[in-house]
Protein backbone atom coordinates (compact mmCIF):
# COMPACT_ATOMS: atom_id res chain seq x y z
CA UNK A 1 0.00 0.00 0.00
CA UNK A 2 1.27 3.28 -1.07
CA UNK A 3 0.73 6.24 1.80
CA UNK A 4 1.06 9.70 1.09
CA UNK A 5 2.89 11.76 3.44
CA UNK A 6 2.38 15.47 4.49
CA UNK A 7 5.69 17.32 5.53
CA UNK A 8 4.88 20.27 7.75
CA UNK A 9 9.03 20.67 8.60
CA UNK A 10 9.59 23.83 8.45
CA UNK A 11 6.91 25.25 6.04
CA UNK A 12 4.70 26.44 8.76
CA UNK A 13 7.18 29.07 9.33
CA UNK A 14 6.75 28.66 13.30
CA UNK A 15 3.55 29.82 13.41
CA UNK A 16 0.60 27.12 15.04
CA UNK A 17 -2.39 28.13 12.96
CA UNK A 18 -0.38 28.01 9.73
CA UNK A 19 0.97 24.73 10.45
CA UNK A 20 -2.65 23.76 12.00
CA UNK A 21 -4.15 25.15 8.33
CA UNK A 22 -1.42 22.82 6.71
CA UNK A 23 -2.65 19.59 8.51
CA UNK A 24 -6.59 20.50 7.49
CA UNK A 25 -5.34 20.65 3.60
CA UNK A 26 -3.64 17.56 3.71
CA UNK A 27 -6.57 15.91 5.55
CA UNK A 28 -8.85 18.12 2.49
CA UNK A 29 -6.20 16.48 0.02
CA UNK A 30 -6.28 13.04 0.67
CA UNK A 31 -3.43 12.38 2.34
CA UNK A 32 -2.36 9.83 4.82
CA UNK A 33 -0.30 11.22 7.31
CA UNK A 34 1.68 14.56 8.50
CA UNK A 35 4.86 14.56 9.81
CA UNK A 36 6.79 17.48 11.75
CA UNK A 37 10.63 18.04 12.86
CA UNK A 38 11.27 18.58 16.11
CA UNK A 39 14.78 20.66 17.16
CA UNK A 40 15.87 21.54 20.76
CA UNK A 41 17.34 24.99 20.25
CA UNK A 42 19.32 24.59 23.27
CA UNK A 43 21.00 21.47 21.82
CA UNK A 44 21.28 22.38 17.96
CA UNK A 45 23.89 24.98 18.41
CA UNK A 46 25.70 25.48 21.35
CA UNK A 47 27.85 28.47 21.82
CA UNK A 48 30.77 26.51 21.18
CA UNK A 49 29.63 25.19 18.01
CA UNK A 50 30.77 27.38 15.17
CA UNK A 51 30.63 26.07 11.51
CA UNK A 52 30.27 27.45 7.82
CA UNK A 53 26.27 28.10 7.59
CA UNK A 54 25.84 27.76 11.35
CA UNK A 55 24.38 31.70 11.73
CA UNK A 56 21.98 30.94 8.82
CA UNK A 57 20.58 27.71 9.93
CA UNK A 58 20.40 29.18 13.43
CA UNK A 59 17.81 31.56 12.58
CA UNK A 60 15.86 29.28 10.21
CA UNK A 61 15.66 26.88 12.81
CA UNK A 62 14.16 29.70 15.90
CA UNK A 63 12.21 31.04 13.16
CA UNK A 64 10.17 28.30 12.36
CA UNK A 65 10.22 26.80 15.86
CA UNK A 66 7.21 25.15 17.32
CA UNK A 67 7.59 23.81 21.22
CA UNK A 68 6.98 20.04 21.87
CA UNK A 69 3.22 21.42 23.43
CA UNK A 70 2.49 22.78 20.32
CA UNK A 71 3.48 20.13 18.40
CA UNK A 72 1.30 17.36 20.91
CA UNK A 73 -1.24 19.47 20.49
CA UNK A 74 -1.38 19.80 16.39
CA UNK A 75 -0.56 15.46 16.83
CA UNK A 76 -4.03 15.28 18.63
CA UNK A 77 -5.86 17.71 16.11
CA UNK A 78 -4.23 15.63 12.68
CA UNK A 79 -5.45 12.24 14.35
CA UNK A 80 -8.91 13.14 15.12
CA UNK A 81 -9.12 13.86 11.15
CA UNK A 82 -8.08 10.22 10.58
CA UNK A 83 -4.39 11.31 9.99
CA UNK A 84 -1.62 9.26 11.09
CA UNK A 85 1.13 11.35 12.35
CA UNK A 86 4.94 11.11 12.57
CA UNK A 87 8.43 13.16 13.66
CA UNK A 88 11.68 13.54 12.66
CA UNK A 89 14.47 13.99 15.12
CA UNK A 90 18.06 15.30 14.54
CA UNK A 91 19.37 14.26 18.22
CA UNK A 92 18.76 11.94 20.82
CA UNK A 93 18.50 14.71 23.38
CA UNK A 94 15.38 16.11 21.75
CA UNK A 95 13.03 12.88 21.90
CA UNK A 96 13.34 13.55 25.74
CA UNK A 97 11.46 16.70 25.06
CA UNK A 98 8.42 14.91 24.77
CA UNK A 99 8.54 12.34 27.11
CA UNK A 100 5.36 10.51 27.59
CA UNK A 101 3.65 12.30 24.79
CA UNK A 102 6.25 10.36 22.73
CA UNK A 103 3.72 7.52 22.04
CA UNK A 104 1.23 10.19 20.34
CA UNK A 105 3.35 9.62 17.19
CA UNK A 106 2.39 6.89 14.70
CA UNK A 107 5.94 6.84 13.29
CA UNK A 108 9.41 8.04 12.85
CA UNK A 109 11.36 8.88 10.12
CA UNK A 110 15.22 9.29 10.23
CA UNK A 111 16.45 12.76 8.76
CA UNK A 112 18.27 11.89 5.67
CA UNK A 113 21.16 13.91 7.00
CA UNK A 114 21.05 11.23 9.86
CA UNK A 115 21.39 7.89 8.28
CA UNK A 116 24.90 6.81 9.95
CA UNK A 117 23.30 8.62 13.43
CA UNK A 118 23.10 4.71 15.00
CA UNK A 119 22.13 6.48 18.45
CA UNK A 120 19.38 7.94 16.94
CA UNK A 121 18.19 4.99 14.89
CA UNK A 122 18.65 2.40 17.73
CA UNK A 123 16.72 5.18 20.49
CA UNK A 124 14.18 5.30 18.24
C-alpha cells in the first residue's frame, strides 16, 4: 500500500495556525499522514559550536520553531481527522522533550542527514 505523506518541517514558518491550516489541507487532500521536525534549540547549536552556515541555519531553525506542546497538540488535532502522524528527530537529546507524549506519534522517520546517526536509529 502506497501512503502519502504530508511534511509540515519547516513550512509552517513557526507559526501554530499556519501549520494547524497545513494539517486541514492535507486531511482536504487526501493524504495519509503529516509529519513534523522537532529541534531543541538549546542542543542544535551550542555556543561553542561554530561552523560554515551555522548563523543561517540558526535563525531558520528559531524562526520556524514550534515547542513540543504545540506540536502534541497539532498530533491530537491531525489524528482526530483520521491522519496518522509522525516526527523527525536530529538528536537523541530532543526525543526527551516529549517524554510521555512520545507515544502520540504513529511513526518516525530518520532525517536523511542522519542515516549513519546509530544512536538515533537504535533510540528510536
Amino acid at each position: 500500500m502506497i501512503k502519502i505523506i504530508s511534511e509540515i518541517g519547516i513550512n509552517h514558518d513557526g507559526d501554530y495556525e499556519k501549520a494547524k491550516k497545513l494539517i486541514f489541507l492535507t486531511y482536504q487532500s487526501g493524504a495519509h499522514a503529516v509529519k513534523f521536525q522537532y529541534r531543541n534549540i538549546g542542543n542544535v547549536y551550542a555556543e561553542h559550536i561554530r561552523e560554515i552556515g551555522d548563523e543561517i541555519l540558526s535563525k531558520e531553525i528559531n524562526r520556524n520553531f514550534l515547542t513540543p506542546k504545540n506540536l502534541l497538540s497539532l498530533s491530537d488535532y491531525a489524528k482526530k481527522l483520521g491522519l496518522e502522524v509522525g516526527i523527525s528527530f536530529f538528536d537523541t537529546k530532543d526525543i526527551q522533550d516529549f517524554s510521555e507524549g512520545i507515544n502520540s506519534f504513529d511513526f518516525f522517520k530518520i532525517p536523511s542527514i542522519e542515516l549513519t546517526n546509530k544512536e538515533l536509529i537504535n533510540t528510536l
